[in-house]
Protein backbone atom coordinates (compact mmCIF):
# COMPACT_ATOMS: atom_id res chain seq x y z
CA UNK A 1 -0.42 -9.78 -17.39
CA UNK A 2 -2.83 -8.37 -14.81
CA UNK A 3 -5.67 -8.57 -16.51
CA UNK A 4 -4.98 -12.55 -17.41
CA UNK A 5 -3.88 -13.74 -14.22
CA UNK A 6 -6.81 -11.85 -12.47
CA UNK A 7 -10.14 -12.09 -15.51
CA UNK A 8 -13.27 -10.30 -14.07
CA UNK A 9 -11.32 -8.46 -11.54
CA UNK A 10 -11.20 -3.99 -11.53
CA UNK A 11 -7.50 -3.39 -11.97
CA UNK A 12 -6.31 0.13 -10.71
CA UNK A 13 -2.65 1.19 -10.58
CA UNK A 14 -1.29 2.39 -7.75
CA UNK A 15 2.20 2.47 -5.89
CA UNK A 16 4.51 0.00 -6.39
CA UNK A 17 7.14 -1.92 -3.77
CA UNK A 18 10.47 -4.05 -3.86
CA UNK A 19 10.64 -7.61 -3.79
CA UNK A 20 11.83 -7.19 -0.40
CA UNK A 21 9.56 -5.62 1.10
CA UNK A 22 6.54 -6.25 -1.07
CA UNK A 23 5.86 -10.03 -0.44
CA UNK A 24 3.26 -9.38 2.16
CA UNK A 25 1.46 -6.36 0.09
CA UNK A 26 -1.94 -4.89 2.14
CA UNK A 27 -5.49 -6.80 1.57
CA UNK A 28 -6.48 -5.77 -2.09
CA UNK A 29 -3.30 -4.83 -3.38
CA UNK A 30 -0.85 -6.91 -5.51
CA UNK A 31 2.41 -6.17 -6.75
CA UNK A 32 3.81 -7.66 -9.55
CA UNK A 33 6.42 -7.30 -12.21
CA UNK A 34 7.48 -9.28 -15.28
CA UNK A 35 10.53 -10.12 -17.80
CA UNK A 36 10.92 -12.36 -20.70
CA UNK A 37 10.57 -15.83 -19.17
CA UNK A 38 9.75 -14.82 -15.50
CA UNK A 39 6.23 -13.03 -14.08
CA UNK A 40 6.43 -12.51 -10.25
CA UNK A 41 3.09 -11.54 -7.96
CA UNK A 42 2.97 -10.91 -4.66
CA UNK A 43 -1.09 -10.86 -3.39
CA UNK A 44 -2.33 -12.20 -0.18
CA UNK A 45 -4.97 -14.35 -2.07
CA UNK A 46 -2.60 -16.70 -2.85
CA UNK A 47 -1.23 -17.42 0.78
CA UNK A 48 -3.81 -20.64 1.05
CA UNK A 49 -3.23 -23.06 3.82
CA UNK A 50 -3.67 -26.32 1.17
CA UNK A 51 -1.66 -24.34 -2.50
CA UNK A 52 -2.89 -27.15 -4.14
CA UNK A 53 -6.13 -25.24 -4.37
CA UNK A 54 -4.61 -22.45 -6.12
CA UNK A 55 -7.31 -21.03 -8.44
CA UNK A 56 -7.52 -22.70 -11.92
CA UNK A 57 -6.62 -19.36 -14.12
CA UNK A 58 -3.07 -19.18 -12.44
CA UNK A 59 -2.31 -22.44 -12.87
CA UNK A 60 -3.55 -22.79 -16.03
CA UNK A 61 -1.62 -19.02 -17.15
CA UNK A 62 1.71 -20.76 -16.37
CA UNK A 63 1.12 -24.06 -19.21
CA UNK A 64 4.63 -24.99 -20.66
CA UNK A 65 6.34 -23.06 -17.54
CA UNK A 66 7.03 -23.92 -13.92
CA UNK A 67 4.97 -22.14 -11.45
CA UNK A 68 6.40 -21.25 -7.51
CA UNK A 69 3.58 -20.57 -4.65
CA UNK A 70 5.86 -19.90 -1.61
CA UNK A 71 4.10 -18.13 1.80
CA UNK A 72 5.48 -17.93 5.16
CA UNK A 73 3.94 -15.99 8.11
CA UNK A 74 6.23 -15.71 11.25
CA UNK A 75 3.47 -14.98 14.04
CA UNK A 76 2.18 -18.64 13.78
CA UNK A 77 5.43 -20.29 12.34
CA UNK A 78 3.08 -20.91 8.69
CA UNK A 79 5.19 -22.21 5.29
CA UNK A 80 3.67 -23.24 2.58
CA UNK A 81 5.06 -23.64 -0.64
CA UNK A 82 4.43 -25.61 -3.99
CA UNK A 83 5.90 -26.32 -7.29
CA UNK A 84 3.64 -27.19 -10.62
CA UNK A 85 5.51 -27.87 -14.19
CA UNK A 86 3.82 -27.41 -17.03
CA UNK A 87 -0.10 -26.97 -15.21
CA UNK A 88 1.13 -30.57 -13.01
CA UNK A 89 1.51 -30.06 -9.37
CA UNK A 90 4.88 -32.08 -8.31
CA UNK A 91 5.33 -31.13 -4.59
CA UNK A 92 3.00 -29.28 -2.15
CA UNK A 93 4.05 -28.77 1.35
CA UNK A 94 1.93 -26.69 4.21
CA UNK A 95 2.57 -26.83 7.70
CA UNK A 96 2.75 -25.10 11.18
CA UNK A 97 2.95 -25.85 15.03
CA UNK A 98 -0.78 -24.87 15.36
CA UNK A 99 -2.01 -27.46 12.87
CA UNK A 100 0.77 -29.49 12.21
CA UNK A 101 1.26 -31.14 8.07
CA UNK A 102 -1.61 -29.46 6.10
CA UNK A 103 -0.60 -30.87 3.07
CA UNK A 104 2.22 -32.71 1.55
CA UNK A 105 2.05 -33.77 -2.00
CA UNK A 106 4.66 -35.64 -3.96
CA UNK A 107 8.51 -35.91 -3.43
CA UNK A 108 10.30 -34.14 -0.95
CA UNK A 109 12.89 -31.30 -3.10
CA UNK A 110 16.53 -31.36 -2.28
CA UNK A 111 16.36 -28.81 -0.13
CA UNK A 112 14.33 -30.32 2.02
CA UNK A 113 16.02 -33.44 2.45
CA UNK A 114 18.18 -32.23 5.90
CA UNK A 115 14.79 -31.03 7.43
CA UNK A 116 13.56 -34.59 6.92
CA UNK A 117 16.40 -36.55 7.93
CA UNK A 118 16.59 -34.25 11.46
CA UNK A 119 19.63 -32.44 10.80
CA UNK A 120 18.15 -29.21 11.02
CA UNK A 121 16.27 -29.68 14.31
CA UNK A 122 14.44 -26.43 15.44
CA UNK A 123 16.12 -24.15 17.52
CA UNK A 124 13.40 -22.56 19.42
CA UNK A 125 14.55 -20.69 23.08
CA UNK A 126 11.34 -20.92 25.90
CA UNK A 127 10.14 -17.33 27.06
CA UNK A 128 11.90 -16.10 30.54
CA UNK A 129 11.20 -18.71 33.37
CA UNK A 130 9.85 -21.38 31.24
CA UNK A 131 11.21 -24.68 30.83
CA UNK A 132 12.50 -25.43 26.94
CA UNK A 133 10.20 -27.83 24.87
CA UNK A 134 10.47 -30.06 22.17
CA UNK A 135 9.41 -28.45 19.16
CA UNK A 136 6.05 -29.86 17.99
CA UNK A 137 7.52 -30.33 14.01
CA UNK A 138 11.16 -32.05 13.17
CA UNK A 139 12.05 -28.73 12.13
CA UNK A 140 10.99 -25.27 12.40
CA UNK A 141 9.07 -24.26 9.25
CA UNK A 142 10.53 -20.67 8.50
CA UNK A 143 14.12 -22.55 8.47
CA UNK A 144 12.77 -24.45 5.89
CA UNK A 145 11.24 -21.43 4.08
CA UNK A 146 14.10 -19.11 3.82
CA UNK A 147 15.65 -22.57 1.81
CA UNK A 148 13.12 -22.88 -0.34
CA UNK A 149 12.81 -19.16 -1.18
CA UNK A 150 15.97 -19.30 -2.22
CA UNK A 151 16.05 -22.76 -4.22
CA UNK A 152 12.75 -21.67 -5.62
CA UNK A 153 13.12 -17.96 -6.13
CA UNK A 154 16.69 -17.07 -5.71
CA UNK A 155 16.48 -14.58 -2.49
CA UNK A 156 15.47 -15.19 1.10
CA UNK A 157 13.49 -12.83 3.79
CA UNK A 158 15.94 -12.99 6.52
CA UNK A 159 19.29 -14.85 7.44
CA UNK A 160 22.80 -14.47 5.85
CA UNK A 161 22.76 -13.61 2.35
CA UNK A 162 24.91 -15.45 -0.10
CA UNK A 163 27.17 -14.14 -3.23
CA UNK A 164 24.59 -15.59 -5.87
CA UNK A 165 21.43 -14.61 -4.29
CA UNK A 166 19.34 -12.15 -6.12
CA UNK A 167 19.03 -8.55 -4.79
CA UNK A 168 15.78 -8.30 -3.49
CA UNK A 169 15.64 -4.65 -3.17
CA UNK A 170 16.89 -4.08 -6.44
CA UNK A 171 14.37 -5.67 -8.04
CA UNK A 172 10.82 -3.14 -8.54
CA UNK A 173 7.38 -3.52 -7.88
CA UNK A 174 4.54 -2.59 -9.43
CA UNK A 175 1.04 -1.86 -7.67
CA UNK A 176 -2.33 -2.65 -8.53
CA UNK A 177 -5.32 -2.59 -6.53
CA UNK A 178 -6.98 -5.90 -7.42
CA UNK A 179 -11.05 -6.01 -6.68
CA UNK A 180 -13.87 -8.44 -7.52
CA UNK A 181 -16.92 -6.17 -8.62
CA UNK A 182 -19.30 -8.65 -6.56
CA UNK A 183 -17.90 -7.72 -3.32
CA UNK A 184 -17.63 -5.24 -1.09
CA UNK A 185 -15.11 -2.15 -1.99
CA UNK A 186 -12.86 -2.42 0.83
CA UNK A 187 -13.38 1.32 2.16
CA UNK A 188 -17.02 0.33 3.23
CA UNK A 189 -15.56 -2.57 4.70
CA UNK A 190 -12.99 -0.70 6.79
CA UNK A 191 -15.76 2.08 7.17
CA UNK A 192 -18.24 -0.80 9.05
CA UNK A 193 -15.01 -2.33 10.67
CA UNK A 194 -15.00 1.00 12.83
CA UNK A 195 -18.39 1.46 13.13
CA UNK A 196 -18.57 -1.52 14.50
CA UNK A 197 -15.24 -0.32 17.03
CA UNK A 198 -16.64 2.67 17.89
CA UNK A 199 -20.07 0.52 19.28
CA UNK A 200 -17.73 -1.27 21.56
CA UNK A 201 -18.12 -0.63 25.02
CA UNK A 202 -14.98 0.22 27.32
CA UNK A 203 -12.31 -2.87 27.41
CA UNK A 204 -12.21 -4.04 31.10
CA UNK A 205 -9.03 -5.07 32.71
CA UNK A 206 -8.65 -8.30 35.02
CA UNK A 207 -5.84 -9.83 37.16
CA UNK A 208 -5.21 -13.17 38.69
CA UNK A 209 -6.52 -13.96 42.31
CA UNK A 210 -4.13 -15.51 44.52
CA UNK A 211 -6.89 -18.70 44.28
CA UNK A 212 -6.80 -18.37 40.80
CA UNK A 213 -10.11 -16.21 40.16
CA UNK A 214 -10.48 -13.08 38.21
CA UNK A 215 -10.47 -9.48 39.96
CA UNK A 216 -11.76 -6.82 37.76
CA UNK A 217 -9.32 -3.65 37.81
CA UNK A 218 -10.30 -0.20 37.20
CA UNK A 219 -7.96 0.92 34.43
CA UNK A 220 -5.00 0.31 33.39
């Protein structure tokens, strides 16, 4: 399965995860695992802000199937998630606060429906003496994900679990380290990430004047 989803790519085993806590595997490393009727992988390369541009070979690898591309990422409030039957995208959906819709192709799902219609507003609480904000989106976007995870995939991240939901930490993971022989290996790419680190001079610290300049502080 590796091999087709990934053609041209070095393929080396290595340790494997959960589906619980393998969905966000480090850069270069996939996990994966498949069944009769159902291939799951979990790679960073797919996370793409527009899925829509999901590479050719994996959507042409799931012809006469239905193929999921769900990614979240909680620092900037990211979901994206898409659904293609039989090699034809049907619905496409990226958004965030930051950039607002990326994309959004075809029909809403079911699922989504309440986010649309504003009856799952986004309950968002301001940082200590701040004023609260409307939310910048009808809804916040991870809500939304955990729904389609589960509509899509049959487990969620985080939230209340439900009696029907799959077992996400039942379900094993295997590892692969994934690399395109035209690039880089990613130890020299670490190695000249600290290199370059190292060639940094000392950080310098600043606070805020009381006429709103900056005063350089020695130290912390």
């Amino acid at each position: 399965m590796m091999r087709r989803l990934y053609p041209g790519r070095e393929i080396e085993e290595c340790e494997g995860s959960t589906l619980s806590d393998g969905v966000y595997p480090p850069s270069g490393t996939a996990y994966a695992a498949s069944w009769p009727g159902v291939e799951v992988i979990a790679d960073q390369r797919v996370m793409i802000d527009a899925p829509s541009q999901l590479t050719e070979d994996l959507v042409a690898a799931s012809a006469g199937r239905r193929l999921v591309l769900h990614a979240m990422h909680s620092v900037v409030d990211w979901l994206a998630f898409a659904v293609w039957e039989d090699g034809h995208l049907v619905r496409s959906l990226s958004l965030s606060p930051d950039n607002g819709i990326i994309e959004n192709i075809g029909e809403p799902l079911p699922f989504e429906l309440p986010y649309w219609a504003g009856d799952r507003p986004a309950d968002v609480l301001p940082w200590p003496g701040e004023e609260a904000e409307p939310y910048v989106l009808p809804f916040h976007p991870l809500d939304l994900g955990e729904d389609a995870l589960r509509a899509l995939c049959g487990f969620i991240q985080e939230g209340r679990t439900e009696p029907d939901d799959v077992d996400a930490d039942a379900i094993e993971l295997y590892g692969f380290h994934v690399r395109n022989p035209r690039e880089p290996d990613p130890s020299e790419s670490e190695a000249e990430l600290r290199r370059a680190v190292e060639a940094m001079p000392p950080p310098r610290f600043f606070t805020l004047g009381s006429d709103g300049s900056l005063i350089e502080r020695e130290g912390l």
